[in-house]
C-alpha atoms as a PDB file:
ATOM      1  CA  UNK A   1      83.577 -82.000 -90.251  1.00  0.00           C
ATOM      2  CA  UNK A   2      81.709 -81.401 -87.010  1.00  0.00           C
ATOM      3  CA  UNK A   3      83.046 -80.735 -83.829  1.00  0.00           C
ATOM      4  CA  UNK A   4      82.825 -84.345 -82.440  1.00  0.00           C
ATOM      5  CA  UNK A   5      85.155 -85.670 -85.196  1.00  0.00           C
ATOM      6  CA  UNK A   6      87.601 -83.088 -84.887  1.00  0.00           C
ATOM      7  CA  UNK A   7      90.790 -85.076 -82.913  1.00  0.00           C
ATOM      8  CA  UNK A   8      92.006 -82.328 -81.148  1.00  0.00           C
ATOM      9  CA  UNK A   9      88.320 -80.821 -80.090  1.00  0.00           C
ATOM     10  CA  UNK A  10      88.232 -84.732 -79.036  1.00  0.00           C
ATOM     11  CA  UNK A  11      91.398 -84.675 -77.836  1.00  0.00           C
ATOM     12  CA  UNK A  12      90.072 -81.160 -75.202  1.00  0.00           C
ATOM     13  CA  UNK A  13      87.145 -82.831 -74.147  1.00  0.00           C
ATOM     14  CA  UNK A  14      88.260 -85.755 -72.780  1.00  0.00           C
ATOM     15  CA  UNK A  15      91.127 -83.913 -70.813  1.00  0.00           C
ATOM     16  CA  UNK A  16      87.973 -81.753 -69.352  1.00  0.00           C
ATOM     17  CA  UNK A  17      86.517 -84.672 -68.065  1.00  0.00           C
ATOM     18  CA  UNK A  18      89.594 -86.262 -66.617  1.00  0.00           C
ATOM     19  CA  UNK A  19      90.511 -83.134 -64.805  1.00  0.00           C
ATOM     20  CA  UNK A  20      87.125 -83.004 -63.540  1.00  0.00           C
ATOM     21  CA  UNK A  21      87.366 -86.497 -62.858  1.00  0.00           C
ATOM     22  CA  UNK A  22      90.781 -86.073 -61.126  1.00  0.00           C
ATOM     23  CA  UNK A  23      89.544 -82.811 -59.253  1.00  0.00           C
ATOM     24  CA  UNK A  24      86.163 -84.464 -57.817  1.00  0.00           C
ATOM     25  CA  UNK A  25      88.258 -87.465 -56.208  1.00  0.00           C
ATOM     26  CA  UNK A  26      90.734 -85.092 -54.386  1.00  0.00           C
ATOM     27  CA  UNK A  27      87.581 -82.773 -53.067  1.00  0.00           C
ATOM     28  CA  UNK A  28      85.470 -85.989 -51.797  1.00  0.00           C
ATOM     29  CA  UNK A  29      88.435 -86.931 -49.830  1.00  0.00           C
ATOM     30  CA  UNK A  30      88.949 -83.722 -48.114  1.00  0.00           C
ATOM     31  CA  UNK A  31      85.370 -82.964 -47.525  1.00  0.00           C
ATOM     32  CA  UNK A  32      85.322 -86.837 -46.175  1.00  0.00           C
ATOM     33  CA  UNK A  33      87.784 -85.887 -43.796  1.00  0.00           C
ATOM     34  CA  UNK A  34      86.007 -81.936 -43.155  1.00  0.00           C
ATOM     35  CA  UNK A  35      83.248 -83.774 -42.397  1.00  0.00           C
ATOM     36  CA  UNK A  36      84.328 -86.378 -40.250  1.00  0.00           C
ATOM     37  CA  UNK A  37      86.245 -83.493 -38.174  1.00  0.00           C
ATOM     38  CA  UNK A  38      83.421 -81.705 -37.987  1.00  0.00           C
ATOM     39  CA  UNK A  39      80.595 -84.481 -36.455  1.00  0.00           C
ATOM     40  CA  UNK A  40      83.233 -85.437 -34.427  1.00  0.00           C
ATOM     41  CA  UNK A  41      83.795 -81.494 -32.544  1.00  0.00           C
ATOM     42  CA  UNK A  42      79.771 -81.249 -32.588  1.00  0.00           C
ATOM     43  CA  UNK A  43      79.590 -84.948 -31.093  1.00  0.00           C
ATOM     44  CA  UNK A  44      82.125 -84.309 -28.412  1.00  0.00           C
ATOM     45  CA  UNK A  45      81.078 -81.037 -28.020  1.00  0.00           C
ATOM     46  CA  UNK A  46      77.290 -82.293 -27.096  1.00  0.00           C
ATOM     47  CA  UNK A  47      78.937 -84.848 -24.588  1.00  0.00           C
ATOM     48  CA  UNK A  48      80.966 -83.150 -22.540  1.00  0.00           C
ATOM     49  CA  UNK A  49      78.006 -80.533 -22.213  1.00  0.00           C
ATOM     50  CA  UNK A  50      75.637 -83.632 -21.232  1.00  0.00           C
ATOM     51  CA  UNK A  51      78.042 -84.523 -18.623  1.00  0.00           C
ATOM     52  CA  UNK A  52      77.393 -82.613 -14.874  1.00  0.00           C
ATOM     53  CA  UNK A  53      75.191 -82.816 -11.985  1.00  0.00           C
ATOM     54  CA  UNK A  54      72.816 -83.981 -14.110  1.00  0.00           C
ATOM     55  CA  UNK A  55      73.114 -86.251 -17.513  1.00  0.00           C
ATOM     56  CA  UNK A  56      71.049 -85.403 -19.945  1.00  0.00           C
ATOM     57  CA  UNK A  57      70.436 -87.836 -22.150  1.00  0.00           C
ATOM     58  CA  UNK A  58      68.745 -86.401 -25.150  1.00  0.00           C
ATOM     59  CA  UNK A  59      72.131 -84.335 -25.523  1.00  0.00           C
ATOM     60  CA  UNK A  60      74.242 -87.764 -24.423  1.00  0.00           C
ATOM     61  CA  UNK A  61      72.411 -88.821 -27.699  1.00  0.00           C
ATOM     62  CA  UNK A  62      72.822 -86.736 -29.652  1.00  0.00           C
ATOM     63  CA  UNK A  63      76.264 -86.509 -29.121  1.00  0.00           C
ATOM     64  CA  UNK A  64      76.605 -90.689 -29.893  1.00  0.00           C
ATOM     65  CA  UNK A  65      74.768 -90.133 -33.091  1.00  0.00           C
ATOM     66  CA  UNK A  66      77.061 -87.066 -34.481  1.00  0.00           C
ATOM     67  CA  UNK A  67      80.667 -89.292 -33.327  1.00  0.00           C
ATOM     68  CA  UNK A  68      78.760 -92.282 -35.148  1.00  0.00           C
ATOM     69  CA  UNK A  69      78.317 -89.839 -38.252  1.00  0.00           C
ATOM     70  CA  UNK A  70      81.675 -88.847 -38.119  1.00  0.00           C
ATOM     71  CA  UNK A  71      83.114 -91.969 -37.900  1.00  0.00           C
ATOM     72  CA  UNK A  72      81.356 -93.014 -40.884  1.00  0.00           C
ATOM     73  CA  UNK A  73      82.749 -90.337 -42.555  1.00  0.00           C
ATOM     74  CA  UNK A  74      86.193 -90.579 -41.398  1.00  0.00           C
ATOM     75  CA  UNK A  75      85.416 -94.743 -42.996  1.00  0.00           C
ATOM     76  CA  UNK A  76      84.080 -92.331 -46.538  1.00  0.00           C
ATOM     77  CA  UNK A  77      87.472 -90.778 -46.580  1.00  0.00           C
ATOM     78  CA  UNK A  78      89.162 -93.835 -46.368  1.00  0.00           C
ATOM     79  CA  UNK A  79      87.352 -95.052 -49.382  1.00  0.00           C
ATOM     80  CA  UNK A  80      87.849 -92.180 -51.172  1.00  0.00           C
ATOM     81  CA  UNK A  81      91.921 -91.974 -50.283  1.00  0.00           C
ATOM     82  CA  UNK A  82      91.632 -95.940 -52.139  1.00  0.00           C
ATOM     83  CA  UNK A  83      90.183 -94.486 -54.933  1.00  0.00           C
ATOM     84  CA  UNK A  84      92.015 -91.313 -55.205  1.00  0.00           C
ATOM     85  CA  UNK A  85      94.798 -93.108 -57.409  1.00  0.00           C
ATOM     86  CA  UNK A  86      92.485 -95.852 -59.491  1.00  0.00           C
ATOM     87  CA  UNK A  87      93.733 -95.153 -63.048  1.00  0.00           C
ATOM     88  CA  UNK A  88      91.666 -92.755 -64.519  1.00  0.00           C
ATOM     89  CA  UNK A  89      91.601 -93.519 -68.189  1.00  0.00           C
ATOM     90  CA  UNK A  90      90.308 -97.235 -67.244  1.00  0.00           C
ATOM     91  CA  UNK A  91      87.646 -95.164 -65.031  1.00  0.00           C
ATOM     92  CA  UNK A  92      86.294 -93.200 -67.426  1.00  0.00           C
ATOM     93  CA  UNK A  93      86.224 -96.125 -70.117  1.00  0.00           C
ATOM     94  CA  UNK A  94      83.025 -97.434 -69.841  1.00  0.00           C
ATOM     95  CA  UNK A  95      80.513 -93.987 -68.988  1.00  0.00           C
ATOM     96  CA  UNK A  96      81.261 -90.674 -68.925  1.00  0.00           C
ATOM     97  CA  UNK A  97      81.649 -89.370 -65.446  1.00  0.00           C
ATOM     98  CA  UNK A  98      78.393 -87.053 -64.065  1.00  0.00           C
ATOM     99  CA  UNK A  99      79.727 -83.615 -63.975  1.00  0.00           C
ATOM    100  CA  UNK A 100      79.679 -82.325 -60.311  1.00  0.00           C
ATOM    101  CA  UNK A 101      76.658 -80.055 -58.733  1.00  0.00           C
ATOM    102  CA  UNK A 102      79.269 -78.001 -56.499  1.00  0.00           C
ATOM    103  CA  UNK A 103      80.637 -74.599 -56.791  1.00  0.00           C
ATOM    104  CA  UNK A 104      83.383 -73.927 -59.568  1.00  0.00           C
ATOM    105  CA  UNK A 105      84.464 -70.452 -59.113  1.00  0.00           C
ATOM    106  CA  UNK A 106      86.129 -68.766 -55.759  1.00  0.00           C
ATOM    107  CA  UNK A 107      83.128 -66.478 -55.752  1.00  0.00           C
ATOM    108  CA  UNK A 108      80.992 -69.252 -55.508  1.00  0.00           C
ATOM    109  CA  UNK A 109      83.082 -71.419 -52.573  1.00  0.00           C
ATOM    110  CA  UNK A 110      83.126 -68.211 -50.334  1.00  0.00           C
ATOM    111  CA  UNK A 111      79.411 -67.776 -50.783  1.00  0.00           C
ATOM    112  CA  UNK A 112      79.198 -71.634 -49.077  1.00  0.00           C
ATOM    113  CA  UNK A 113      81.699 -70.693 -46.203  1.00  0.00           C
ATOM    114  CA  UNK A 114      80.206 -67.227 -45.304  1.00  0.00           C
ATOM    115  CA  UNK A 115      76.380 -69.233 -45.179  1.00  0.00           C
ATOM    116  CA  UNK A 116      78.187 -71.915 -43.356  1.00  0.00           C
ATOM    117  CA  UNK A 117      79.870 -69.165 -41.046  1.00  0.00           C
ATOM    118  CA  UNK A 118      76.622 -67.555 -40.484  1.00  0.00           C
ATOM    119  CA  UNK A 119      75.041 -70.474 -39.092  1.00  0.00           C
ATOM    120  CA  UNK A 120      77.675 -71.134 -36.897  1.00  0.00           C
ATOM    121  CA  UNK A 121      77.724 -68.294 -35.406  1.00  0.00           C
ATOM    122  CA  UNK A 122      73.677 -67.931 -35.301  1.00  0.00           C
ATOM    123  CA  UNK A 123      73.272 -71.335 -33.458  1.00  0.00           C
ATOM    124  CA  UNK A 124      76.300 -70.444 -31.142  1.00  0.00           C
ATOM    125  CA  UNK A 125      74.945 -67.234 -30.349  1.00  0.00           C
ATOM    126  CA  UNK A 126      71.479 -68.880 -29.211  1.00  0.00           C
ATOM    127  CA  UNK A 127      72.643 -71.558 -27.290  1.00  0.00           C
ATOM    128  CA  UNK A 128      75.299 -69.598 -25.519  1.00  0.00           C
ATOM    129  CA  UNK A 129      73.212 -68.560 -22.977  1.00  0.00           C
ATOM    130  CA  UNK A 130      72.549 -72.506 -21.730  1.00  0.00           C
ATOM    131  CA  UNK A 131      74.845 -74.424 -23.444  1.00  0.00           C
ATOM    132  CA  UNK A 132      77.925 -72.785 -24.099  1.00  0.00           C
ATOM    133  CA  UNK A 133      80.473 -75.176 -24.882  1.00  0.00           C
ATOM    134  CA  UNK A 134      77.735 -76.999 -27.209  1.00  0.00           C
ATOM    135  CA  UNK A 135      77.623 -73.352 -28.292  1.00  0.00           C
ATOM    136  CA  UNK A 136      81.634 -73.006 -29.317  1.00  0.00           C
ATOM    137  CA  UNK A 137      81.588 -77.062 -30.641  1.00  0.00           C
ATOM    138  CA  UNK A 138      78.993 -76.193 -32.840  1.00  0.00           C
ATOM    139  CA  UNK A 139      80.996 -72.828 -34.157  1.00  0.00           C
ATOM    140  CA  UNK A 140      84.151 -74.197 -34.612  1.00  0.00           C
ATOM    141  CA  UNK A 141      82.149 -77.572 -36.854  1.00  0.00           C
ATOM    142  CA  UNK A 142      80.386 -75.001 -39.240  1.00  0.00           C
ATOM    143  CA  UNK A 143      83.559 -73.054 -39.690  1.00  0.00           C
ATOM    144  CA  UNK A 144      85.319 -76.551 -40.559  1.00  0.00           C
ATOM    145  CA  UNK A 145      81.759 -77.047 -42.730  1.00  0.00           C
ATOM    146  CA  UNK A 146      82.598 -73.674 -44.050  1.00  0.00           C
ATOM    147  CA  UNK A 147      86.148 -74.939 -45.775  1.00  0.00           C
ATOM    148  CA  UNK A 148      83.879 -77.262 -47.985  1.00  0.00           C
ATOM    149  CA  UNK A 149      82.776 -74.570 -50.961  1.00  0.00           C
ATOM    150  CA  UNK A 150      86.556 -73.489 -51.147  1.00  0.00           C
ATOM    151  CA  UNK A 151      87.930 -76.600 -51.414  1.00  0.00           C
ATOM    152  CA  UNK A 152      85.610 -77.769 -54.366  1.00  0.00           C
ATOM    153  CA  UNK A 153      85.730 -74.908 -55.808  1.00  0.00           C
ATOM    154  CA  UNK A 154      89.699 -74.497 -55.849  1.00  0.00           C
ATOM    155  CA  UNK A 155      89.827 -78.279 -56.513  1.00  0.00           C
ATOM    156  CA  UNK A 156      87.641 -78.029 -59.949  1.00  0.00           C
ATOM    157  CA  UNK A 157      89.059 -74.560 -60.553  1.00  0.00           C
ATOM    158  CA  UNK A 158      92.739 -75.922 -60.710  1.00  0.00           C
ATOM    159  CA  UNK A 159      91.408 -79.231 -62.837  1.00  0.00           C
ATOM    160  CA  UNK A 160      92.922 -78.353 -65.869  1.00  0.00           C
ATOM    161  CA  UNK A 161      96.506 -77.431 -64.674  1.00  0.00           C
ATOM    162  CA  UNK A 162      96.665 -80.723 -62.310  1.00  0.00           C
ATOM    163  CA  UNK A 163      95.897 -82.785 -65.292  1.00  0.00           C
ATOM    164  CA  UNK A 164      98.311 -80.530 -67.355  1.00  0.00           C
ATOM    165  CA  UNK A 165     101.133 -81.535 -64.658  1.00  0.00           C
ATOM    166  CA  UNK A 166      99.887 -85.186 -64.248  1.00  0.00           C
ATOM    167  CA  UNK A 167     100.074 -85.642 -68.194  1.00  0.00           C
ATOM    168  CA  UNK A 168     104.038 -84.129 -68.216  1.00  0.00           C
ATOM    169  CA  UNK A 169     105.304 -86.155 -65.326  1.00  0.00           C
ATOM    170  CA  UNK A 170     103.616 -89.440 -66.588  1.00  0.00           C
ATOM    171  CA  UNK A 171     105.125 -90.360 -69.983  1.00  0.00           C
ATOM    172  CA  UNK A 172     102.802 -93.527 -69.951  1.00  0.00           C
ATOM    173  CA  UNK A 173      99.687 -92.252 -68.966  1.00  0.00           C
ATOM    174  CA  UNK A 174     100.249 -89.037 -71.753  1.00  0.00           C
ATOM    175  CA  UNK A 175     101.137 -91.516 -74.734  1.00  0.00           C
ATOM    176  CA  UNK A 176      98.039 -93.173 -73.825  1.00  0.00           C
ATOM    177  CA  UNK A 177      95.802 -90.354 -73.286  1.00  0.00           C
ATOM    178  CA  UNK A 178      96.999 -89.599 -77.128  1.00  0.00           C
ATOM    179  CA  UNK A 179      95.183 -92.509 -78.312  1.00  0.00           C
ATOM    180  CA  UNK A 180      92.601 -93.107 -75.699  1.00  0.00           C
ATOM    181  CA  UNK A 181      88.858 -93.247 -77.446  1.00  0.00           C
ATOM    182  CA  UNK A 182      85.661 -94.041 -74.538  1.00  0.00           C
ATOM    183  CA  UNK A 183      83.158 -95.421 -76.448  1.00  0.00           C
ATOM    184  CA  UNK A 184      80.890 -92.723 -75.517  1.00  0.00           C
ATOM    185  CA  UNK A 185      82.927 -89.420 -76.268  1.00  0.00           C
ATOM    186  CA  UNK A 186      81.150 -88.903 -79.739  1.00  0.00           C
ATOM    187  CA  UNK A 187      77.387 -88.530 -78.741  1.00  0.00           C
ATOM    188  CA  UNK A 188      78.660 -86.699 -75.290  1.00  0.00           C
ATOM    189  CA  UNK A 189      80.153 -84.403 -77.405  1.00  0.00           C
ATOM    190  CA  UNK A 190      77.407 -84.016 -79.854  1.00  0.00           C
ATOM    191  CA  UNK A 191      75.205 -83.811 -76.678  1.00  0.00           C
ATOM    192  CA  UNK A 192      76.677 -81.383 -75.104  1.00  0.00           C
ATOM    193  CA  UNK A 193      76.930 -79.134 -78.199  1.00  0.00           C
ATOM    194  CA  UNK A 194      73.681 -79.452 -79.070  1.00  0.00           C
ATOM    195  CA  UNK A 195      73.171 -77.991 -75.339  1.00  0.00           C
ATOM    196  CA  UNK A 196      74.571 -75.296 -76.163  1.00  0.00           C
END
């Protein structure tokens, strides 16, 4: 009997993709919201620094176009909080979930917020000297940038004990998960062991 007919191999597989599952909608909301945080210190940053004896407007701009970005993100975590309790059995039902392209490990989150760091401080440092409080706006959004590898990376780290805790507390959602069979866990599996 292969691998792919083997209920409880079955059985780990799917709880690897709902944990992932579960793990990406938490880290979407909270980078939604980084993000949003972020564009909107760079935008008001940028207008305030426009403001003085003389507006510039390129930086007036600039500063419009970064608020407008974070309000659209701030609108992204919104979504995302709607979606952050959609049951996850009926989500996964139809297609298997793409696996996420983010970092996984804590080694691999703090390499993110150290590059992320380093930028901030490299672009404050050069615009200091004309623009400082563009300068410290800037800073403080790439060290609120910076929190985005940790956060995916702890969120998909801890997948598999969420789900662990989800399954014990919800009686209804574990006796389904016992029986639940997406139409496409067979050839995923066999796909993904052949890929290995």
């Amino acid at each position: 009997m292969s691998q792919a007919d083997d209920p409880a191999a079955q059985r780990a597989f799917l709880a690897r993709v709902i944990a992932e599952l579960i793990a990406v909608r938490r880290a979407r909301l909270l980078s939604m919201l980084v993000l949003a945080l972020a564009m909107l210190v760079a935008g008001l940053g940028a207008a305030v620094q426009a403001q003085g004896d003389h507006v510039d407007a390129v930086l007036l701009f600039s500063a419009f176009s970064l608020i407008m970005i974070g309000i659209v993100c701030a609108l992204g975590a919104i979504i995302a909080w709607t979606r952050i309790n959609r049951d996850v059995l009926d989500s996964i039902a139809a297609t298997r979930p793409a696996r996420a392209k983010a970092p996984r490990t804590r080694n691999a989150g703090l390499a993110v917020a150290v590059g992320f760091a380093i930028v901030g401080i490299l672009f404050g440092t050069l615009l200091w000297g004309q623009t400082p409080i563009l300068a410290g706006a800037i800073v403080i959004a790439c060290l609120l940038l910076a929190c985005l590898g940790p956060i995916w990376a702890n969120e998909l780290a801890n997948a598999d004990d969420r789900l662990a805790v989800i399954l014990d507390s919800d009686d209804e959602l574990s006796a389904r998960f016992a029986t639940f069979t997406p139409i496409w866990l067979h050839e995923a599996m066999e796909s993904d062991a052949a890929a290995e």
